[in-house]
PDB file of N, CA and C in Angstrom:
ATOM      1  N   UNK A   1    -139.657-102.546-116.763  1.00  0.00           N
ATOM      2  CA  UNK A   1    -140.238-102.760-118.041  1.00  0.00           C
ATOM      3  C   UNK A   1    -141.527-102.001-118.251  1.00  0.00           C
ATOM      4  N   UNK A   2    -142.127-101.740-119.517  1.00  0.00           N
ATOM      5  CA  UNK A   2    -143.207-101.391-120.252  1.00  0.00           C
ATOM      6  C   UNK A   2    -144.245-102.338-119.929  1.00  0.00           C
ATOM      7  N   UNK A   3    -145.526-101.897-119.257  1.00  0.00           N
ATOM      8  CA  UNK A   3    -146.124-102.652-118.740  1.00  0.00           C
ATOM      9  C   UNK A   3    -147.816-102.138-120.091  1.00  0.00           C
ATOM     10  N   UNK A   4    -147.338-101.305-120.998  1.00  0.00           N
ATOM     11  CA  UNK A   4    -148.728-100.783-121.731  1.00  0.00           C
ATOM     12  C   UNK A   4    -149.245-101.475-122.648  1.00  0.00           C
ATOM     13  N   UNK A   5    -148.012-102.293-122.988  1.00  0.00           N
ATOM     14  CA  UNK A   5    -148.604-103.270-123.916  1.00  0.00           C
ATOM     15  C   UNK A   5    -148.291-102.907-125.319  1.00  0.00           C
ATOM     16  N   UNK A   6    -147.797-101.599-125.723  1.00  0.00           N
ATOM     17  CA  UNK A   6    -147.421-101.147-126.579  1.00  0.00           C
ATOM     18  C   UNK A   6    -146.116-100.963-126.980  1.00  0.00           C
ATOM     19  N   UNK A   7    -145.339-101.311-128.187  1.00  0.00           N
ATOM     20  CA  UNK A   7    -144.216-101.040-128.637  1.00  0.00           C
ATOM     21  C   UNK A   7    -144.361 -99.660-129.227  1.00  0.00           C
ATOM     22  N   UNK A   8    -143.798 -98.513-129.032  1.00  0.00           N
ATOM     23  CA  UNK A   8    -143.365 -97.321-130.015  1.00  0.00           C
ATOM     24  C   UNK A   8    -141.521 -97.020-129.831  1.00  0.00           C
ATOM     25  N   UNK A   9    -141.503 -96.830-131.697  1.00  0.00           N
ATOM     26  CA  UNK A   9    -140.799 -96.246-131.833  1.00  0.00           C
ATOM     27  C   UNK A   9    -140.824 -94.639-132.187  1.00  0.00           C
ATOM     28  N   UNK A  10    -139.810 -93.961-131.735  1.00  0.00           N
ATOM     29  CA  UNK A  10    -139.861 -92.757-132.406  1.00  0.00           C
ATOM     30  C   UNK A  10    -138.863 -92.436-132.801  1.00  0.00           C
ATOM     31  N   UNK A  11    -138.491 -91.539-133.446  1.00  0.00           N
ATOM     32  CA  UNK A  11    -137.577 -90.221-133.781  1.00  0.00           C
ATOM     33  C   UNK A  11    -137.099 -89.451-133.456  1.00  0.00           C
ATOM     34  N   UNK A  12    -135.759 -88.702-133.137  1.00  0.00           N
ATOM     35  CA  UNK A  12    -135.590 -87.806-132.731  1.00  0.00           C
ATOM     36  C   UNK A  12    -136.460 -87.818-131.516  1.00  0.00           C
ATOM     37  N   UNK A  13    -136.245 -88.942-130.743  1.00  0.00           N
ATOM     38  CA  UNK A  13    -136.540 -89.215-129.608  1.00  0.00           C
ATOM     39  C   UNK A  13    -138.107 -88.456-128.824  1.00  0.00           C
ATOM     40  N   UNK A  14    -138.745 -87.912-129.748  1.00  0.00           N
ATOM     41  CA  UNK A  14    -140.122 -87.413-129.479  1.00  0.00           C
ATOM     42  C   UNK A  14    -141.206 -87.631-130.667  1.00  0.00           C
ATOM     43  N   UNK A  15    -140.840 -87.935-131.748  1.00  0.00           N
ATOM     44  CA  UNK A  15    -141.950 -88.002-132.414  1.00  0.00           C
ATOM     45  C   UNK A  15    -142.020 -89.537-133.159  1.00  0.00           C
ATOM     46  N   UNK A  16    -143.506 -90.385-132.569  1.00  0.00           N
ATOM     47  CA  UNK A  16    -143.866 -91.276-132.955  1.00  0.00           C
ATOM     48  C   UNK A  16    -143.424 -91.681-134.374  1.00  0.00           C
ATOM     49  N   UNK A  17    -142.721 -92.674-134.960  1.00  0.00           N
ATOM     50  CA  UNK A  17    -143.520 -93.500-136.147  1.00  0.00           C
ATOM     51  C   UNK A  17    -143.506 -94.439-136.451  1.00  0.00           C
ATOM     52  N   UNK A  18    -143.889 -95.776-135.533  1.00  0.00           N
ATOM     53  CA  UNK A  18    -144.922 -96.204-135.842  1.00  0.00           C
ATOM     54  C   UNK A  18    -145.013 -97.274-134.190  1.00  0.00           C
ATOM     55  N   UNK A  19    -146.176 -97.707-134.125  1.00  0.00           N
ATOM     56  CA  UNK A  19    -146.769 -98.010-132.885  1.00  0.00           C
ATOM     57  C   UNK A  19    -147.633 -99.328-133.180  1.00  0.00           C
ATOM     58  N   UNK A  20    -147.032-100.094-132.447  1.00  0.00           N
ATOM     59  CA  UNK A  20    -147.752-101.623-132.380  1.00  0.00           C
ATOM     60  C   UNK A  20    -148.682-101.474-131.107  1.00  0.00           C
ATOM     61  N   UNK A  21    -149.544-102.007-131.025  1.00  0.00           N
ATOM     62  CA  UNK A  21    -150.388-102.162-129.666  1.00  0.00           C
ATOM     63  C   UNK A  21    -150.890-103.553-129.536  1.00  0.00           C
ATOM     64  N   UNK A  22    -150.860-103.813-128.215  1.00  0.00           N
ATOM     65  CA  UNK A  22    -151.405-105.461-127.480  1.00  0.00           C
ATOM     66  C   UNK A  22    -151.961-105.954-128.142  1.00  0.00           C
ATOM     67  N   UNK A  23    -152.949-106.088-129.356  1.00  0.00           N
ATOM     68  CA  UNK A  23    -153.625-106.407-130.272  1.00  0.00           C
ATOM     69  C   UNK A  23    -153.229-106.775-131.397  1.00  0.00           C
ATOM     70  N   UNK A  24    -151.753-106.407-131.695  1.00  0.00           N
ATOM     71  CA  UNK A  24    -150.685-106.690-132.968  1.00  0.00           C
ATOM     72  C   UNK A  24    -151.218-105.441-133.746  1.00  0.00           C
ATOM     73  N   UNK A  25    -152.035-104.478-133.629  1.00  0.00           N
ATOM     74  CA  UNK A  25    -152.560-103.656-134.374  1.00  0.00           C
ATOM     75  C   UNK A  25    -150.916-102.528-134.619  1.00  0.00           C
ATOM     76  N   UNK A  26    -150.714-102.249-136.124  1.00  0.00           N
ATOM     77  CA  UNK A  26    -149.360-101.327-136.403  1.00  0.00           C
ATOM     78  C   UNK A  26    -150.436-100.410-136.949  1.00  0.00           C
ATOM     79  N   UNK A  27    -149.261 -98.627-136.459  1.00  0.00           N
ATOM     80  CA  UNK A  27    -149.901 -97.619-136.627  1.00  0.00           C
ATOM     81  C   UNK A  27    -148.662 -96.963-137.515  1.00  0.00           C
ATOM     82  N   UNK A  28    -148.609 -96.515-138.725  1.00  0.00           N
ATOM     83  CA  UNK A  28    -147.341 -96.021-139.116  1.00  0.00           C
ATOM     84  C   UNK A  28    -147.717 -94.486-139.456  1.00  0.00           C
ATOM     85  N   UNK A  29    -146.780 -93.827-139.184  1.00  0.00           N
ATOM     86  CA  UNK A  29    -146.967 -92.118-138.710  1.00  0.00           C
ATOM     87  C   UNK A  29    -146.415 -92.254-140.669  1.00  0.00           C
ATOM     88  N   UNK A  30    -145.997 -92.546-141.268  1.00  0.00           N
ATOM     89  CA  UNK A  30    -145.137 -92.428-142.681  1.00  0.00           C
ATOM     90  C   UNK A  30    -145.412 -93.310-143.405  1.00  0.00           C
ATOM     91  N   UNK A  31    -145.058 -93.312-145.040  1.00  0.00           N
ATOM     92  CA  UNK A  31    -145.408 -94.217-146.185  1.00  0.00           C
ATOM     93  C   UNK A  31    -144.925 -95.684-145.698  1.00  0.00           C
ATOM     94  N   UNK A  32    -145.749 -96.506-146.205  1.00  0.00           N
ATOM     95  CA  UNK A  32    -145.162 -98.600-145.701  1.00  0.00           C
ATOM     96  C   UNK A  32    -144.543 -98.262-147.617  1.00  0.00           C
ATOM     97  N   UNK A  33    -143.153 -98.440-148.105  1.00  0.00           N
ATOM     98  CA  UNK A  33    -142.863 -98.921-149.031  1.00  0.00           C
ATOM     99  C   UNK A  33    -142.862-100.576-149.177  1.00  0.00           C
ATOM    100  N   UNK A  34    -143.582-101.099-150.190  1.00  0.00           N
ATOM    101  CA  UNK A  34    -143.374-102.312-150.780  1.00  0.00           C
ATOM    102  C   UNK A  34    -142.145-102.491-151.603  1.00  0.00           C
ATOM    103  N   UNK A  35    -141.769-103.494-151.483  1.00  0.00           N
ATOM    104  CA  UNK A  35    -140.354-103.701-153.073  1.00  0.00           C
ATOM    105  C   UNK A  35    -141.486-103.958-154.372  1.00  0.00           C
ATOM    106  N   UNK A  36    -140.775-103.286-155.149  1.00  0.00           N
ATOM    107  CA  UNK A  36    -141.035-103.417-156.557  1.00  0.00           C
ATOM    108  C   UNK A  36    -139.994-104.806-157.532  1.00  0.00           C
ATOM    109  N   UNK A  37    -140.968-105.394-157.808  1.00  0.00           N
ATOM    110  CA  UNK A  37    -140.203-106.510-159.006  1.00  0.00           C
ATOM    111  C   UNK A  37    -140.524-106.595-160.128  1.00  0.00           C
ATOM    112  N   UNK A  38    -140.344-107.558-161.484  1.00  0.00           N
ATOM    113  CA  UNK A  38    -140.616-107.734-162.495  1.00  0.00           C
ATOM    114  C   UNK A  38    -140.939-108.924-162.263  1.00  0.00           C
ATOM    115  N   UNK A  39    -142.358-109.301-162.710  1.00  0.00           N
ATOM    116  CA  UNK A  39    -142.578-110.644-162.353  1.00  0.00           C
ATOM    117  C   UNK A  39    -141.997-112.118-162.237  1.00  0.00           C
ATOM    118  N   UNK A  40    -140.940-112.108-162.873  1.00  0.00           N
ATOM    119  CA  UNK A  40    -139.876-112.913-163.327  1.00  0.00           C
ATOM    120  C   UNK A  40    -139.148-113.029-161.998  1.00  0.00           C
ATOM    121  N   UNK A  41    -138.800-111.951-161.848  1.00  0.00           N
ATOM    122  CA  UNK A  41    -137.755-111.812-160.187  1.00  0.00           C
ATOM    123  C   UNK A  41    -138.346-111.831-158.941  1.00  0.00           C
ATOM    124  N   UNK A  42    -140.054-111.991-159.066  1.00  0.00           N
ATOM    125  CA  UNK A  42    -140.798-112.035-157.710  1.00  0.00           C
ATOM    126  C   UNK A  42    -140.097-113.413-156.748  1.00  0.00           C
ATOM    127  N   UNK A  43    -139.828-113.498-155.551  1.00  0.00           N
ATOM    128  CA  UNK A  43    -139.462-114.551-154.758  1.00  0.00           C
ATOM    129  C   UNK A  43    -140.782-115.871-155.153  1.00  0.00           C
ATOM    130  N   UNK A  44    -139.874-117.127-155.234  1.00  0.00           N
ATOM    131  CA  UNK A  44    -141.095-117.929-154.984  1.00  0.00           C
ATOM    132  C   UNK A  44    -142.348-117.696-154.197  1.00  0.00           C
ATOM    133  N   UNK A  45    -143.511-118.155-154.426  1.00  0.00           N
ATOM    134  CA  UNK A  45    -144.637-117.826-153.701  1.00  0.00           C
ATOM    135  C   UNK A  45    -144.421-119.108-152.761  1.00  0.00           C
ATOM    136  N   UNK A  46    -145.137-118.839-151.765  1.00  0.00           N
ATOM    137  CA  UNK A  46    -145.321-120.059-150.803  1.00  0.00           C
ATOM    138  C   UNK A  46    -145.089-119.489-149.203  1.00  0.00           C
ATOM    139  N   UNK A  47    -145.120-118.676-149.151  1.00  0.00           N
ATOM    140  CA  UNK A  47    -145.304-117.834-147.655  1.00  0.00           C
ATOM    141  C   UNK A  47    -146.646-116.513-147.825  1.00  0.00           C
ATOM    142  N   UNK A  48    -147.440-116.880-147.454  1.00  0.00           N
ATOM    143  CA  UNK A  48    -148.857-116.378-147.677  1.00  0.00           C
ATOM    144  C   UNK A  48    -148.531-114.940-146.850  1.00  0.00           C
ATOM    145  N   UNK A  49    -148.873-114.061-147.354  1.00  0.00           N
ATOM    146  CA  UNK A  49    -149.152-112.728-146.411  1.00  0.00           C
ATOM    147  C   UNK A  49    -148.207-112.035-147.363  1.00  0.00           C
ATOM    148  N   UNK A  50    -147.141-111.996-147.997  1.00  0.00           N
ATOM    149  CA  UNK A  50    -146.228-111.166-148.266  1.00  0.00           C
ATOM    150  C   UNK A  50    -146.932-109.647-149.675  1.00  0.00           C
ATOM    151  N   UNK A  51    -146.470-109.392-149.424  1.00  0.00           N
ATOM    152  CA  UNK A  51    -146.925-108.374-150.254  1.00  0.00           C
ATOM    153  C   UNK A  51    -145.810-107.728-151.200  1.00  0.00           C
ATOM    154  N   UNK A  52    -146.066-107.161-152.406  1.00  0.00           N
ATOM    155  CA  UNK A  52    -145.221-106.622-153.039  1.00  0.00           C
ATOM    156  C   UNK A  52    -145.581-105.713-153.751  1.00  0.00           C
ATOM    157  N   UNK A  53    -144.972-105.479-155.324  1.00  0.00           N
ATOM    158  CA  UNK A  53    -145.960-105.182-156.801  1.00  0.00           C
ATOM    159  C   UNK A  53    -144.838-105.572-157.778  1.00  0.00           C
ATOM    160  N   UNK A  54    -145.501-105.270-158.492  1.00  0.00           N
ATOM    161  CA  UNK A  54    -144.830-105.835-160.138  1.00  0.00           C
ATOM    162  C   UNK A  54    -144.711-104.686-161.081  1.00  0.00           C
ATOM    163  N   UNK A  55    -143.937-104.530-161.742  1.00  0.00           N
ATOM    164  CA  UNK A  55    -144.000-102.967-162.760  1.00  0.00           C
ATOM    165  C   UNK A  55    -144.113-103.940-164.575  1.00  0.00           C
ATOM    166  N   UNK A  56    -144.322-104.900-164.339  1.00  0.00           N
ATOM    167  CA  UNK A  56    -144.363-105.008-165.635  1.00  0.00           C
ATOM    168  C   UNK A  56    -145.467-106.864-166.184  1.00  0.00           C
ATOM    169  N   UNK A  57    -146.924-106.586-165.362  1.00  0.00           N
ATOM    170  CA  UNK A  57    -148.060-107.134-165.299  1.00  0.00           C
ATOM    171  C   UNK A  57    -148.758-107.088-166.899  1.00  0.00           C
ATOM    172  N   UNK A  58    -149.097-108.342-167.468  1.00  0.00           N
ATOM    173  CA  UNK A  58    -149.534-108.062-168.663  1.00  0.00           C
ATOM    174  C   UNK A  58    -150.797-108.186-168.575  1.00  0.00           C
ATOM    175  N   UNK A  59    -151.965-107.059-168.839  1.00  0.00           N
ATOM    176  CA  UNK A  59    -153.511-107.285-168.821  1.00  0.00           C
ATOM    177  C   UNK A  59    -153.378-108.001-167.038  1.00  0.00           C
ATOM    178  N   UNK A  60    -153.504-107.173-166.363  1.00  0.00           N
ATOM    179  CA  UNK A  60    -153.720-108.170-164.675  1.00  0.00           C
ATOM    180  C   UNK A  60    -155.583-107.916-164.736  1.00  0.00           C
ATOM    181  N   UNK A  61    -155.887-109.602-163.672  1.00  0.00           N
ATOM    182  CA  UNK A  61    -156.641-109.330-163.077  1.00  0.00           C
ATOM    183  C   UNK A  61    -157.148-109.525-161.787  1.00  0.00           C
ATOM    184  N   UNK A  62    -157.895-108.525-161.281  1.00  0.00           N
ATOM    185  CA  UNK A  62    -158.039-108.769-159.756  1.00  0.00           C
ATOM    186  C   UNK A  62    -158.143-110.339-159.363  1.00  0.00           C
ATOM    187  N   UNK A  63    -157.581-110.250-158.187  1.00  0.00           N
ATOM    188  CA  UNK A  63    -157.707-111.897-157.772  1.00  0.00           C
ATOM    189  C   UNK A  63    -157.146-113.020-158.536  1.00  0.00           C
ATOM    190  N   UNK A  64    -156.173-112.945-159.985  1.00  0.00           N
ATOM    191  CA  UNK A  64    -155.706-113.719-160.867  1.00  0.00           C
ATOM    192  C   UNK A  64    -154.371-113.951-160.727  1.00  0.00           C
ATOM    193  N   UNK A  65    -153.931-114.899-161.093  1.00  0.00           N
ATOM    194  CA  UNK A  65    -152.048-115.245-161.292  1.00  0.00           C
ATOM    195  C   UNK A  65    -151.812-113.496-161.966  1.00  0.00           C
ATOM    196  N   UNK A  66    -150.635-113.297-161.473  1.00  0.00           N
ATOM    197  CA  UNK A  66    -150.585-112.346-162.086  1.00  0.00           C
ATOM    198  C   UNK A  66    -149.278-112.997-163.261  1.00  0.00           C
ATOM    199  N   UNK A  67    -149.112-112.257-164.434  1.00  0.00           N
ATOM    200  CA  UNK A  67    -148.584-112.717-165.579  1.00  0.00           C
ATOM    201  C   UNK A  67    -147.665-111.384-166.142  1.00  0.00           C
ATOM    202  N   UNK A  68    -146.157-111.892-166.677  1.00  0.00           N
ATOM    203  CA  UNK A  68    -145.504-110.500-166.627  1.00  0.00           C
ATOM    204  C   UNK A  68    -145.408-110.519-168.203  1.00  0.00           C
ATOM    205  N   UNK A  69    -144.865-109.194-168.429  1.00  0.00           N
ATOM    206  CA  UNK A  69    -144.549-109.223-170.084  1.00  0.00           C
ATOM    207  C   UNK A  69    -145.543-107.944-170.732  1.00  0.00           C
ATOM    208  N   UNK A  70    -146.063-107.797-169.767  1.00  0.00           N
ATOM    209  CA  UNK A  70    -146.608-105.883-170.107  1.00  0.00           C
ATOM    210  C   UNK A  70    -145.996-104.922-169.428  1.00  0.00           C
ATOM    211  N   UNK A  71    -146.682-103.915-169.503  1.00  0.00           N
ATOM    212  CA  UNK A  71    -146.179-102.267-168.482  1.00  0.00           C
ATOM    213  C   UNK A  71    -146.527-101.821-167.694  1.00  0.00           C
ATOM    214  N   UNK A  72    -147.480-103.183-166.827  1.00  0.00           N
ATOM    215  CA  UNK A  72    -148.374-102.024-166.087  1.00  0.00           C
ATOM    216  C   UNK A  72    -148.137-102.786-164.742  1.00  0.00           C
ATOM    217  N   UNK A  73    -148.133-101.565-163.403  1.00  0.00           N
ATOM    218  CA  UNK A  73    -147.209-101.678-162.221  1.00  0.00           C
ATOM    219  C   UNK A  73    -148.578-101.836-161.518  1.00  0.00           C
ATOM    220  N   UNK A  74    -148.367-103.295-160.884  1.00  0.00           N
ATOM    221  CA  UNK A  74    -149.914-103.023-159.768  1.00  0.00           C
ATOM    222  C   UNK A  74    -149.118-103.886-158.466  1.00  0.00           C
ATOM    223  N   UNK A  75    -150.162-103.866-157.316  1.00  0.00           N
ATOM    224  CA  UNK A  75    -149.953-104.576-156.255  1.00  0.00           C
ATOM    225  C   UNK A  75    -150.285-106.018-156.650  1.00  0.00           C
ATOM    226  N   UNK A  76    -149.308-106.927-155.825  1.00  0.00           N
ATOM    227  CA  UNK A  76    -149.388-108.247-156.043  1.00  0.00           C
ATOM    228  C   UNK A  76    -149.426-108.932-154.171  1.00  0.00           C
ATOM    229  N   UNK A  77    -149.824-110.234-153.699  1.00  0.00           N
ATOM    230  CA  UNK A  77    -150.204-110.841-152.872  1.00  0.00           C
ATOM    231  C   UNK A  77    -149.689-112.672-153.093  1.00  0.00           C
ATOM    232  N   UNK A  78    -148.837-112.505-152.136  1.00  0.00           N
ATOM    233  CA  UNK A  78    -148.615-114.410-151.968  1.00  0.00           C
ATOM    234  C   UNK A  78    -149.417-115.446-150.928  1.00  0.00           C
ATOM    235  N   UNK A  79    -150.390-115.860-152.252  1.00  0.00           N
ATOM    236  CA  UNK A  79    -151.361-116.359-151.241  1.00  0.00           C
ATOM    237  C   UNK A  79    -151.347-117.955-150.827  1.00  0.00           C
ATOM    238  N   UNK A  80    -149.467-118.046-151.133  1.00  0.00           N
ATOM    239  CA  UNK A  80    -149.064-119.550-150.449  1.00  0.00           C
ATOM    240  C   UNK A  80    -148.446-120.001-151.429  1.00  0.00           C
ATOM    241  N   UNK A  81    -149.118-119.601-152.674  1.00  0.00           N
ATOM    242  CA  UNK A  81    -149.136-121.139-153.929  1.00  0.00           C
ATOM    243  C   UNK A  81    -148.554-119.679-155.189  1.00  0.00           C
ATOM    244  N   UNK A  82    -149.280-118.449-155.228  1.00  0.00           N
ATOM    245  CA  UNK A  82    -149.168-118.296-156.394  1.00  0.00           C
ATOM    246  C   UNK A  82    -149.180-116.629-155.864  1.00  0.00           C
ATOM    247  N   UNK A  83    -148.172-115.660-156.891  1.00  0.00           N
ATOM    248  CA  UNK A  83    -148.597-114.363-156.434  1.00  0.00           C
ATOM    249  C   UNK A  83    -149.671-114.152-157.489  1.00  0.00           C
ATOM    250  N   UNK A  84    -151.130-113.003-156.049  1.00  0.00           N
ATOM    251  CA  UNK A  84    -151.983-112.949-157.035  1.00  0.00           C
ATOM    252  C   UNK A  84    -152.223-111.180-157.524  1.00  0.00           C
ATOM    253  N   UNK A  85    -152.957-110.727-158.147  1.00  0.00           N
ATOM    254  CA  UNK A  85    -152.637-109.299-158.335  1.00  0.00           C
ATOM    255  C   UNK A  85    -153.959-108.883-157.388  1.00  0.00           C
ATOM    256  N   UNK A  86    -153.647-107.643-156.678  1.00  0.00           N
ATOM    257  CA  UNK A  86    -154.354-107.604-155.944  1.00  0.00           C
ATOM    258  C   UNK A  86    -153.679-106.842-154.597  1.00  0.00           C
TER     259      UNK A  86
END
């Protein structure tokens, strides 16, 4: 066994992307895609950490419920209870 403490995967069996280390610390060599929803179709909130965005946020504001029924695509956050924009 791997005694470094580190998980890597790679590619084409030589090139890194992406690398956990003993610390839980992730290193990603490439883009992290989020799923995109319409606020309507976001999963219930109630598992804190998840991350997403919304393409159709009406007037968002930082740190607020986010609210759908406009056009505008931002990052959103489930902070247990409620996704917030952000």
């Amino acid at each position: 066994g791997d005694t470094s403490g580190q998980l890597v995967l790679q590619t084409n069996g030589s090139t890194t992307a992406i690398t956990i280390d003993a610390t839980q610390n992730s290193t990603f060599a490439g883009w992290v895609k989020m799923p995109v929803y319409t606020v309507a179709t976001l999963p219930t909130a109630g598992t804190a950490g998840r991350r997403a965005f919304v393409s159709n946020a009406l007037t968002p504001v930082a740190l607020s419920a986010v609210v759908g029924g406009g056009a505008i695509t931002v990052p959103v956050y489930d902070n247990g209870s409620s996704w917030i924009v952000g």
